[in-house]
C-alpha atoms as a PDB file:
ATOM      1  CA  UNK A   1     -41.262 -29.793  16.892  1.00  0.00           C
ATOM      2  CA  UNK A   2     -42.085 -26.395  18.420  1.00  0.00           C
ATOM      3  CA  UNK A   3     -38.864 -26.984  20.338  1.00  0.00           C
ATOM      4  CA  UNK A   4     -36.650 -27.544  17.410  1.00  0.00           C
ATOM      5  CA  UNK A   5     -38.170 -24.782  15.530  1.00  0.00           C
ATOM      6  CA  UNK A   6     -37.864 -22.309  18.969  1.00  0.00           C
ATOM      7  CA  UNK A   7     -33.879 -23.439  19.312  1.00  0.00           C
ATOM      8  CA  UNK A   8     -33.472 -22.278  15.384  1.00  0.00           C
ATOM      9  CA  UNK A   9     -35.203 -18.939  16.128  1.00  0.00           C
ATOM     10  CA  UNK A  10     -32.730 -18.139  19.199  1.00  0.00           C
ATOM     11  CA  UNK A  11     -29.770 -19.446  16.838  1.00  0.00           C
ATOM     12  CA  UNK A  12     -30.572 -16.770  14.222  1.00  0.00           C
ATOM     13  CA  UNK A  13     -31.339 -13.969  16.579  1.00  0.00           C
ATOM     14  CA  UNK A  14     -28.300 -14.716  18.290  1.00  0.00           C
ATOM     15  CA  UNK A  15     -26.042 -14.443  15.371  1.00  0.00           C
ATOM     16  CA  UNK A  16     -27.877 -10.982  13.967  1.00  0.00           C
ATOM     17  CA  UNK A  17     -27.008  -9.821  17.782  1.00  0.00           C
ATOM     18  CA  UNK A  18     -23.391 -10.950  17.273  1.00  0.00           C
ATOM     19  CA  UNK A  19     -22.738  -9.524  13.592  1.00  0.00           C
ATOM     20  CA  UNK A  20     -24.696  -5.952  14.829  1.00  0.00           C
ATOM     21  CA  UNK A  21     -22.406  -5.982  17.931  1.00  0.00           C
ATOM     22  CA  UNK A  22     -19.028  -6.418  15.405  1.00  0.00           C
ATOM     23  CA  UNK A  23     -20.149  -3.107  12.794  1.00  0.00           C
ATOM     24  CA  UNK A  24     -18.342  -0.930  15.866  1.00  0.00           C
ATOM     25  CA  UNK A  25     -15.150  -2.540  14.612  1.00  0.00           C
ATOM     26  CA  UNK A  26     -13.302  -1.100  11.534  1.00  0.00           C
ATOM     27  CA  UNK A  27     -14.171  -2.840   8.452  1.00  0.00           C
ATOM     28  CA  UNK A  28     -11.509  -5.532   6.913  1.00  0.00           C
ATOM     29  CA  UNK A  29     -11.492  -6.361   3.704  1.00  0.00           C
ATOM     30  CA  UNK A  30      -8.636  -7.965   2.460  1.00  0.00           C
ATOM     31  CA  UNK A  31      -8.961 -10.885   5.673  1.00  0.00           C
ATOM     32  CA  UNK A  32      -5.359 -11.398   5.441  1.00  0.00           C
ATOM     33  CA  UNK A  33      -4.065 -13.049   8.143  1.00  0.00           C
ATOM     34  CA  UNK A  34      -0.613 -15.197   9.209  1.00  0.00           C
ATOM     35  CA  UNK A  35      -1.074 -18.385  10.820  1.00  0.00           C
ATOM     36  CA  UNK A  36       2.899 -18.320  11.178  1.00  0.00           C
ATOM     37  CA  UNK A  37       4.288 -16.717  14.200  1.00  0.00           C
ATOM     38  CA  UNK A  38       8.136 -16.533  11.801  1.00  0.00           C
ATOM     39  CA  UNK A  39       9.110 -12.871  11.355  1.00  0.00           C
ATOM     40  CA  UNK A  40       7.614 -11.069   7.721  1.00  0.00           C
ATOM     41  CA  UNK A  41      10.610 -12.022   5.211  1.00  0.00           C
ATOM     42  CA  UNK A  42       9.145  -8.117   3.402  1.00  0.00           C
ATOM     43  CA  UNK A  43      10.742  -6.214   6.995  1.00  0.00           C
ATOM     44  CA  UNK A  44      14.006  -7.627   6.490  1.00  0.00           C
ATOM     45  CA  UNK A  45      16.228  -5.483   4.513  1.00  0.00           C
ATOM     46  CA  UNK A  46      19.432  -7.310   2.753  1.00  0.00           C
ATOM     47  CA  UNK A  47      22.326  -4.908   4.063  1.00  0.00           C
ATOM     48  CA  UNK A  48      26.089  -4.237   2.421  1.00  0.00           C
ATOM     49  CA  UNK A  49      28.915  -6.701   3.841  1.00  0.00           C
ATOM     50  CA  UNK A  50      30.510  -5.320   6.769  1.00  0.00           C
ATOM     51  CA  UNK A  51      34.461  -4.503   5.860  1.00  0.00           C
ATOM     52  CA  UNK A  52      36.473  -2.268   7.998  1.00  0.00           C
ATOM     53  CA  UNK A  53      37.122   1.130   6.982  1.00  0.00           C
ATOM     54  CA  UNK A  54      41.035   2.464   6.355  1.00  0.00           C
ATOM     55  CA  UNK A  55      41.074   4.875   8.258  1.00  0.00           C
ATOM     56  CA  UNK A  56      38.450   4.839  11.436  1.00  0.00           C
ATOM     57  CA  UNK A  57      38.367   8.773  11.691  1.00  0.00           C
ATOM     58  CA  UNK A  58      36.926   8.604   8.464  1.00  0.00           C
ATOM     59  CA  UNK A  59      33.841   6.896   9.671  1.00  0.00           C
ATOM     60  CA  UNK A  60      30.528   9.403  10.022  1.00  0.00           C
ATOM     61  CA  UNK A  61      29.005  10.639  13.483  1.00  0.00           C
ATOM     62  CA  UNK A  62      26.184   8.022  14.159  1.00  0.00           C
ATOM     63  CA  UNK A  63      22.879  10.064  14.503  1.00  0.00           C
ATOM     64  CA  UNK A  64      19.726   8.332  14.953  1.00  0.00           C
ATOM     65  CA  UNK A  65      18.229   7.978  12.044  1.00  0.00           C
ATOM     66  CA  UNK A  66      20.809   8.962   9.929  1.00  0.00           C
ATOM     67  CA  UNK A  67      22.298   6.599   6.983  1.00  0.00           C
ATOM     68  CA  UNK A  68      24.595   3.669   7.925  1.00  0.00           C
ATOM     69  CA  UNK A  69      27.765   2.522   5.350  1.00  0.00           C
ATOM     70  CA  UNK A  70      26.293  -0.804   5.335  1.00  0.00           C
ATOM     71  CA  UNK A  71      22.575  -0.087   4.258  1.00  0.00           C
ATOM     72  CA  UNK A  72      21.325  -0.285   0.707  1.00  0.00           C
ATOM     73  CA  UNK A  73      21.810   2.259  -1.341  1.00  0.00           C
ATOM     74  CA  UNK A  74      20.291   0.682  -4.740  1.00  0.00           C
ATOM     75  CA  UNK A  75      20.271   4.028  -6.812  1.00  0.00           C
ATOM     76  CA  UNK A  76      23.745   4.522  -6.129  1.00  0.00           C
ATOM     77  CA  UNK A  77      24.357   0.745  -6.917  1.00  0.00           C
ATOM     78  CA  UNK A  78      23.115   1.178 -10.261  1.00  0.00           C
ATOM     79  CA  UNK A  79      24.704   4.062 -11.331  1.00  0.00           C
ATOM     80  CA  UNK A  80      28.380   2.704 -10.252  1.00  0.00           C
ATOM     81  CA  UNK A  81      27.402  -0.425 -12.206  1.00  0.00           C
ATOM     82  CA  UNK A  82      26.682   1.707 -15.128  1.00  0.00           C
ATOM     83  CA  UNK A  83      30.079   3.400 -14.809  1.00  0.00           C
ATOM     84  CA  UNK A  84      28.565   6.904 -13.518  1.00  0.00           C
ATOM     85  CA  UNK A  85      29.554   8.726 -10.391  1.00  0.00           C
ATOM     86  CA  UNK A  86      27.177   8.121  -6.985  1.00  0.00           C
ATOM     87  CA  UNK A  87      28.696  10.735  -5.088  1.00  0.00           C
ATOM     88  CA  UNK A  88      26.671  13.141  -7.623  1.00  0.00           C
ATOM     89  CA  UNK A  89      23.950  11.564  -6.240  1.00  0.00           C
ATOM     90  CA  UNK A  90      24.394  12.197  -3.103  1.00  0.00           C
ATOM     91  CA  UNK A  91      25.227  15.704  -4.345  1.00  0.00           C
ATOM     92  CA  UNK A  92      22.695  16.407  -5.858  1.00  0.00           C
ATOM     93  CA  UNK A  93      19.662  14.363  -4.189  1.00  0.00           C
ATOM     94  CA  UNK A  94      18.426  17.230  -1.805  1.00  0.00           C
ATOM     95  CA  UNK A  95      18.169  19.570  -4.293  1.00  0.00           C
ATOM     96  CA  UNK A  96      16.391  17.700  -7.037  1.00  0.00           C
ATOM     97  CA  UNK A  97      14.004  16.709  -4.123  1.00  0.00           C
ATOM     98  CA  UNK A  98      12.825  20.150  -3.333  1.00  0.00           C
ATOM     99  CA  UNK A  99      12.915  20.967  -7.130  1.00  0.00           C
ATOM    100  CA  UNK A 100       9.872  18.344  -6.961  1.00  0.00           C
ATOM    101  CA  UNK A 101       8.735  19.012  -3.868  1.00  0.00           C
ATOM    102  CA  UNK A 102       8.207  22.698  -4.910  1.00  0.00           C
ATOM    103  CA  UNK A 103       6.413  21.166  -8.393  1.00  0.00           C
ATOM    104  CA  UNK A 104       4.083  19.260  -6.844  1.00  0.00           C
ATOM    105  CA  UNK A 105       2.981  21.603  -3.976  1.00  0.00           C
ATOM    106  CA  UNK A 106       2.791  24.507  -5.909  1.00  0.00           C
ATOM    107  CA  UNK A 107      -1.281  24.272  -5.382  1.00  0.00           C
ATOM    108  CA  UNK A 108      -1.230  23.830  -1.761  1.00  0.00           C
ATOM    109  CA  UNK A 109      -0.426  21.031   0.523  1.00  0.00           C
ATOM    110  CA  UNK A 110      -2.778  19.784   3.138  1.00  0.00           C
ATOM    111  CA  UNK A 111      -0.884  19.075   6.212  1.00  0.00           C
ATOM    112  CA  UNK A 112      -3.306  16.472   7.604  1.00  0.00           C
ATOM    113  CA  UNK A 113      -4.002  14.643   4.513  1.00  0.00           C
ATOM    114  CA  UNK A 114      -2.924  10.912   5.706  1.00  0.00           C
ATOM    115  CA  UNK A 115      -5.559  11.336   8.510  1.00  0.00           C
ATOM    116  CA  UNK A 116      -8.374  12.752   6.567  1.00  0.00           C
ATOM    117  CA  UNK A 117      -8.048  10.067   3.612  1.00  0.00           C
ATOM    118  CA  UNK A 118      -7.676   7.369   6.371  1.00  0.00           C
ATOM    119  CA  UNK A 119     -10.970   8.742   7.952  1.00  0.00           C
ATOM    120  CA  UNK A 120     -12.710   9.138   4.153  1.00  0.00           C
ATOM    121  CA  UNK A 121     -11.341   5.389   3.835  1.00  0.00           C
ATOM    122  CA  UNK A 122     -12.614   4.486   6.654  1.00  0.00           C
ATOM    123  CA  UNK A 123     -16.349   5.877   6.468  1.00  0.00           C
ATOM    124  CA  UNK A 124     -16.419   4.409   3.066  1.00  0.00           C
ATOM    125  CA  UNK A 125     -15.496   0.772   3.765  1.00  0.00           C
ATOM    126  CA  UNK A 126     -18.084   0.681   6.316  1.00  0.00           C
ATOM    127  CA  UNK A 127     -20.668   1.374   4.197  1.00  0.00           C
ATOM    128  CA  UNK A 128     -19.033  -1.374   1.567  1.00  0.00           C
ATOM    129  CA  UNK A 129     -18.178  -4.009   4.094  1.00  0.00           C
ATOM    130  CA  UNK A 130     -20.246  -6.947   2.459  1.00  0.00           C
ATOM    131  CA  UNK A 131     -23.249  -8.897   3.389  1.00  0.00           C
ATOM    132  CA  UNK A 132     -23.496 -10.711   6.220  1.00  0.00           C
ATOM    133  CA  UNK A 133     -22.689 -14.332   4.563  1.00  0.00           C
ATOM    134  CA  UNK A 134     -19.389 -12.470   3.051  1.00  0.00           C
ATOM    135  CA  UNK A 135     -18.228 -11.350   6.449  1.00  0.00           C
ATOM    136  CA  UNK A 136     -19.140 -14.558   8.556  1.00  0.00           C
ATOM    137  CA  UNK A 137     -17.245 -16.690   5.598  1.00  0.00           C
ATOM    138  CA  UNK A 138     -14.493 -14.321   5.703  1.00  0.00           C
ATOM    139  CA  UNK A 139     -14.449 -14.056   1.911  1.00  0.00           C
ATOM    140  CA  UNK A 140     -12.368 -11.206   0.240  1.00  0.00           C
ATOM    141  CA  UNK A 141     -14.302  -7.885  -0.742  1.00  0.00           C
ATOM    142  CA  UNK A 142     -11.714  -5.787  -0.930  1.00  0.00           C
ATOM    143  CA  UNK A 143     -11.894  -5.343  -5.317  1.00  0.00           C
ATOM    144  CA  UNK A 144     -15.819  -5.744  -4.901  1.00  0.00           C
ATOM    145  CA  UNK A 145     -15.720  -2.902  -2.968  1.00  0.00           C
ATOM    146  CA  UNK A 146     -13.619  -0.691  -4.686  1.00  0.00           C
ATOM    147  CA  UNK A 147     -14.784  -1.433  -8.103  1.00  0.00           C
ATOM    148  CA  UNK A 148     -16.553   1.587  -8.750  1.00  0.00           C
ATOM    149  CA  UNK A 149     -13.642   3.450  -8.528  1.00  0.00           C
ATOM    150  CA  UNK A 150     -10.784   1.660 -10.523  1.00  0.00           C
ATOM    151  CA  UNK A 151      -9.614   3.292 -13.564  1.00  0.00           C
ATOM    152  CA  UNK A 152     -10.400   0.858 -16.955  1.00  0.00           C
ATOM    153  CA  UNK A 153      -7.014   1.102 -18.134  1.00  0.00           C
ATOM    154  CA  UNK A 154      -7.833   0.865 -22.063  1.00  0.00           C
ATOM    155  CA  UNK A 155     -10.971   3.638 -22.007  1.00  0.00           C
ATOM    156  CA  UNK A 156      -7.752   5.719 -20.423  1.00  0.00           C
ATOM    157  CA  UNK A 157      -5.086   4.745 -23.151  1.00  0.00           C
ATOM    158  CA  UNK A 158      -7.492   5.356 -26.296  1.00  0.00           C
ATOM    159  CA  UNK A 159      -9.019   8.752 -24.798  1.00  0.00           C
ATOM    160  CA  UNK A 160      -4.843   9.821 -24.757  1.00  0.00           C
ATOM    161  CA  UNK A 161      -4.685   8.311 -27.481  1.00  0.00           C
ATOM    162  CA  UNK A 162      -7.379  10.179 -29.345  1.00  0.00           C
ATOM    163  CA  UNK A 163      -6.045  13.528 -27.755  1.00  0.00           C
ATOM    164  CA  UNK A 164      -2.918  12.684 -29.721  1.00  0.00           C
ATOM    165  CA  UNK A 165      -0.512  11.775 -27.063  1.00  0.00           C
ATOM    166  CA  UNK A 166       2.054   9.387 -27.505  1.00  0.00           C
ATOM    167  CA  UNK A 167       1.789   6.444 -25.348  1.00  0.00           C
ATOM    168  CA  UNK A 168       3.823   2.839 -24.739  1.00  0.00           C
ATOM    169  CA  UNK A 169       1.592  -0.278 -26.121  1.00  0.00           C
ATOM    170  CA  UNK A 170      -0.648  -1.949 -23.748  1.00  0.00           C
ATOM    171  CA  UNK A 171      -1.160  -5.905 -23.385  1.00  0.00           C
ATOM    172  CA  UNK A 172      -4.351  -7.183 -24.696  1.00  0.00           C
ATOM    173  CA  UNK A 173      -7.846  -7.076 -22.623  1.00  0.00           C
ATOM    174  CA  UNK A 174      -8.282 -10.399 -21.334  1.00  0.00           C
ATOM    175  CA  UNK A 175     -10.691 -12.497 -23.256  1.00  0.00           C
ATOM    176  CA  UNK A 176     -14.323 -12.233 -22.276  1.00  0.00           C
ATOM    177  CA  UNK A 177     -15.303 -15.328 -20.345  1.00  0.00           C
END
Protein backbone atom coordinates (compact mmCIF):
# COMPACT_ATOMS: atom_id res chain seq x y z
CA UNK A 1 0.00 0.00 0.00
CA UNK A 2 2.78 2.44 0.92
CA UNK A 3 4.03 1.63 -2.57
CA UNK A 4 0.93 2.51 -4.41
CA UNK A 5 0.40 5.53 -2.40
CA UNK A 6 4.48 6.57 -2.94
CA UNK A 7 4.00 5.95 -7.02
CA UNK A 8 0.80 8.53 -6.78
CA UNK A 9 2.93 11.08 -4.87
CA UNK A 10 5.83 11.02 -7.65
CA UNK A 11 2.90 11.10 -10.37
CA UNK A 12 1.59 14.42 -8.98
CA UNK A 13 4.90 16.01 -8.28
CA UNK A 14 5.92 15.11 -11.58
CA UNK A 15 3.14 16.75 -13.39
CA UNK A 16 3.34 20.20 -11.06
CA UNK A 17 7.21 19.97 -12.33
CA UNK A 18 5.99 19.62 -15.93
CA UNK A 19 3.10 22.38 -15.95
CA UNK A 20 5.78 24.94 -13.85
CA UNK A 21 8.41 24.07 -16.53
CA UNK A 22 5.62 25.07 -19.56
CA UNK A 23 4.60 28.93 -17.80
CA UNK A 24 8.09 30.04 -19.79
CA UNK A 25 6.04 29.46 -22.92
CA UNK A 26 3.60 32.18 -24.20
CA UNK A 27 0.17 31.60 -23.09
CA UNK A 28 -2.51 30.06 -25.76
CA UNK A 29 -5.78 30.49 -25.42
CA UNK A 30 -7.80 29.87 -28.22
CA UNK A 31 -5.94 25.95 -28.60
CA UNK A 32 -6.67 26.06 -32.17
CA UNK A 33 -4.94 23.72 -33.96
CA UNK A 34 -5.09 21.83 -37.71
CA UNK A 35 -4.79 18.24 -37.77
CA UNK A 36 -4.79 18.71 -41.73
CA UNK A 37 -1.53 19.25 -43.36
CA UNK A 38 -4.00 20.84 -46.82
CA UNK A 39 -3.09 24.50 -47.38
CA UNK A 40 -5.61 27.30 -45.24
CA UNK A 41 -8.55 27.76 -47.95
CA UNK A 42 -8.58 31.82 -45.90
CA UNK A 43 -4.69 32.45 -47.78
CA UNK A 44 -5.99 31.79 -51.06
CA UNK A 45 -7.18 34.80 -52.79
CA UNK A 46 -9.79 34.21 -55.88
CA UNK A 47 -7.92 36.33 -58.69
CA UNK A 48 -9.51 38.07 -62.12
CA UNK A 49 -9.40 35.67 -65.33
CA UNK A 50 -6.32 36.07 -67.17
CA UNK A 51 -7.20 37.70 -70.87
CA UNK A 52 -4.55 39.23 -72.93
CA UNK A 53 -4.24 42.82 -73.12
CA UNK A 54 -4.65 44.82 -76.77
CA UNK A 55 -1.98 46.33 -76.84
CA UNK A 56 1.16 44.76 -74.69
CA UNK A 57 2.91 48.27 -74.28
CA UNK A 58 0.01 49.11 -72.43
CA UNK A 59 0.74 46.67 -69.71
CA UNK A 60 2.32 48.39 -66.26
CA UNK A 61 6.11 48.03 -65.11
CA UNK A 62 5.98 44.99 -62.66
CA UNK A 63 7.38 46.29 -59.26
CA UNK A 64 7.41 44.10 -56.37
CA UNK A 65 4.73 44.65 -54.53
CA UNK A 66 2.94 46.69 -56.70
CA UNK A 67 -0.81 45.81 -57.99
CA UNK A 68 -1.28 43.09 -60.66
CA UNK A 69 -4.37 43.42 -63.54
CA UNK A 70 -5.53 40.17 -62.40
CA UNK A 71 -5.91 40.72 -58.52
CA UNK A 72 -9.14 41.68 -56.82
CA UNK A 73 -10.08 44.85 -56.79
CA UNK A 74 -13.68 44.45 -54.98
CA UNK A 75 -14.30 48.29 -54.37
CA UNK A 76 -13.79 48.96 -57.84
CA UNK A 77 -16.02 45.87 -58.69
CA UNK A 78 -18.81 47.34 -56.97
CA UNK A 79 -18.83 50.60 -58.13
CA UNK A 80 -18.69 49.46 -62.03
CA UNK A 81 -21.60 47.17 -61.09
CA UNK A 82 -23.40 50.12 -59.79
CA UNK A 83 -22.76 52.02 -63.03
CA UNK A 84 -20.09 54.55 -61.38
CA UNK A 85 -16.61 55.20 -62.61
CA UNK A 86 -13.50 53.06 -60.78
CA UNK A 87 -10.89 54.96 -62.29
CA UNK A 88 -12.11 57.84 -59.73
CA UNK A 89 -11.20 55.50 -57.38
CA UNK A 90 -8.12 54.98 -58.18
CA UNK A 91 -7.99 58.78 -58.51
CA UNK A 92 -8.88 59.64 -55.74
CA UNK A 93 -7.86 56.73 -53.16
CA UNK A 94 -4.46 58.31 -52.00
CA UNK A 95 -5.82 61.34 -51.19
CA UNK A 96 -8.90 60.40 -49.24
CA UNK A 97 -6.39 58.08 -47.37
CA UNK A 98 -4.24 60.79 -46.00
CA UNK A 99 -7.42 62.96 -45.50
CA UNK A 100 -8.00 60.07 -42.76
CA UNK A 101 -4.80 59.38 -42.00
CA UNK A 102 -4.30 63.08 -40.99
CA UNK A 103 -7.93 62.72 -38.89
CA UNK A 104 -7.03 60.07 -36.98
CA UNK A 105 -3.39 61.01 -36.06
CA UNK A 106 -4.04 64.37 -35.35
CA UNK A 107 -3.28 63.40 -31.42
CA UNK A 108 -0.12 61.66 -32.00
CA UNK A 109 0.83 58.35 -33.36
CA UNK A 110 2.96 55.91 -31.51
CA UNK A 111 5.35 54.38 -33.86
CA UNK A 112 5.84 51.14 -31.90
CA UNK A 113 2.36 50.51 -30.97
CA UNK A 114 1.93 46.79 -32.54
CA UNK A 115 4.90 45.78 -30.28
CA UNK A 116 3.91 47.42 -27.11
CA UNK A 117 0.14 46.09 -27.28
CA UNK A 118 1.60 42.64 -28.27
CA UNK A 119 3.88 42.86 -25.10
CA UNK A 120 0.69 44.40 -22.84
CA UNK A 121 -1.16 41.26 -24.49
CA UNK A 122 1.20 39.21 -23.70
CA UNK A 123 1.89 40.04 -19.86
CA UNK A 124 -1.79 39.95 -19.47
CA UNK A 125 -2.63 36.47 -20.81
CA UNK A 126 -0.09 35.09 -18.61
CA UNK A 127 -1.54 36.16 -15.71
CA UNK A 128 -5.15 34.83 -17.23
CA UNK A 129 -3.92 31.59 -18.65
CA UNK A 130 -6.37 29.22 -16.67
CA UNK A 131 -5.99 26.67 -14.01
CA UNK A 132 -4.07 23.92 -14.32
CA UNK A 133 -7.05 21.32 -15.23
CA UNK A 134 -8.02 24.04 -18.10
CA UNK A 135 -4.57 23.97 -19.60
CA UNK A 136 -3.79 20.12 -19.29
CA UNK A 137 -7.49 19.51 -20.95
CA UNK A 138 -6.73 22.03 -23.46
CA UNK A 139 -10.12 23.68 -22.97
CA UNK A 140 -10.75 27.21 -24.54
CA UNK A 141 -10.20 30.36 -22.19
CA UNK A 142 -9.80 32.71 -24.52
CA UNK A 143 -13.64 34.72 -23.71
CA UNK A 144 -13.06 33.66 -19.93
CA UNK A 145 -10.21 35.56 -20.03
CA UNK A 146 -11.12 38.52 -21.66
CA UNK A 147 -14.44 38.94 -20.12
CA UNK A 148 -13.72 41.72 -18.01
CA UNK A 149 -13.06 43.74 -20.74
CA UNK A 150 -15.84 43.23 -23.45
CA UNK A 151 -18.11 46.02 -24.05
CA UNK A 152 -22.09 44.93 -23.04
CA UNK A 153 -23.38 46.06 -26.20
CA UNK A 154 -27.01 47.18 -24.88
CA UNK A 155 -25.61 49.28 -21.54
CA UNK A 156 -23.65 51.04 -24.73
CA UNK A 157 -26.77 51.53 -27.09
CA UNK A 158 -29.21 52.92 -24.23
CA UNK A 159 -26.39 55.28 -22.61
CA UNK A 160 -26.31 56.82 -26.64
CA UNK A 161 -29.41 56.46 -26.57
CA UNK A 162 -30.17 58.50 -23.48
CA UNK A 163 -27.54 61.17 -24.70
CA UNK A 164 -29.95 61.55 -27.60
CA UNK A 165 -28.07 60.06 -30.42
CA UNK A 166 -29.62 58.38 -33.11
CA UNK A 167 -28.75 54.84 -33.41
CA UNK A 168 -29.75 51.58 -35.84
CA UNK A 169 -32.02 48.93 -33.74
CA UNK A 170 -30.28 46.21 -32.00
CA UNK A 171 -31.42 42.37 -31.92
CA UNK A 172 -32.83 41.24 -28.71
CA UNK A 173 -30.58 40.09 -25.53
CA UNK A 174 -30.63 36.50 -25.58
CA UNK A 175 -32.98 34.96 -23.14
CA UNK A 176 -31.66 34.34 -19.67
CA UNK A 177 -30.98 30.65 -19.25
Amino acid sequence: MRARTGIIWVAMVAVVVLSACARDREPRLMNIRSASRSPDEFTVLPSKPLQMPDDIASLPVPTPGGANITDPTPEADAIAALGGRPEVLAAAGSAASNGLIAHVSRFGVSPDIRPVLAAEDLDWRRGNSGRLLERLAGTNRYFKAYRRMALDKYAELERWRAAGVRTVGAPPPDPAP
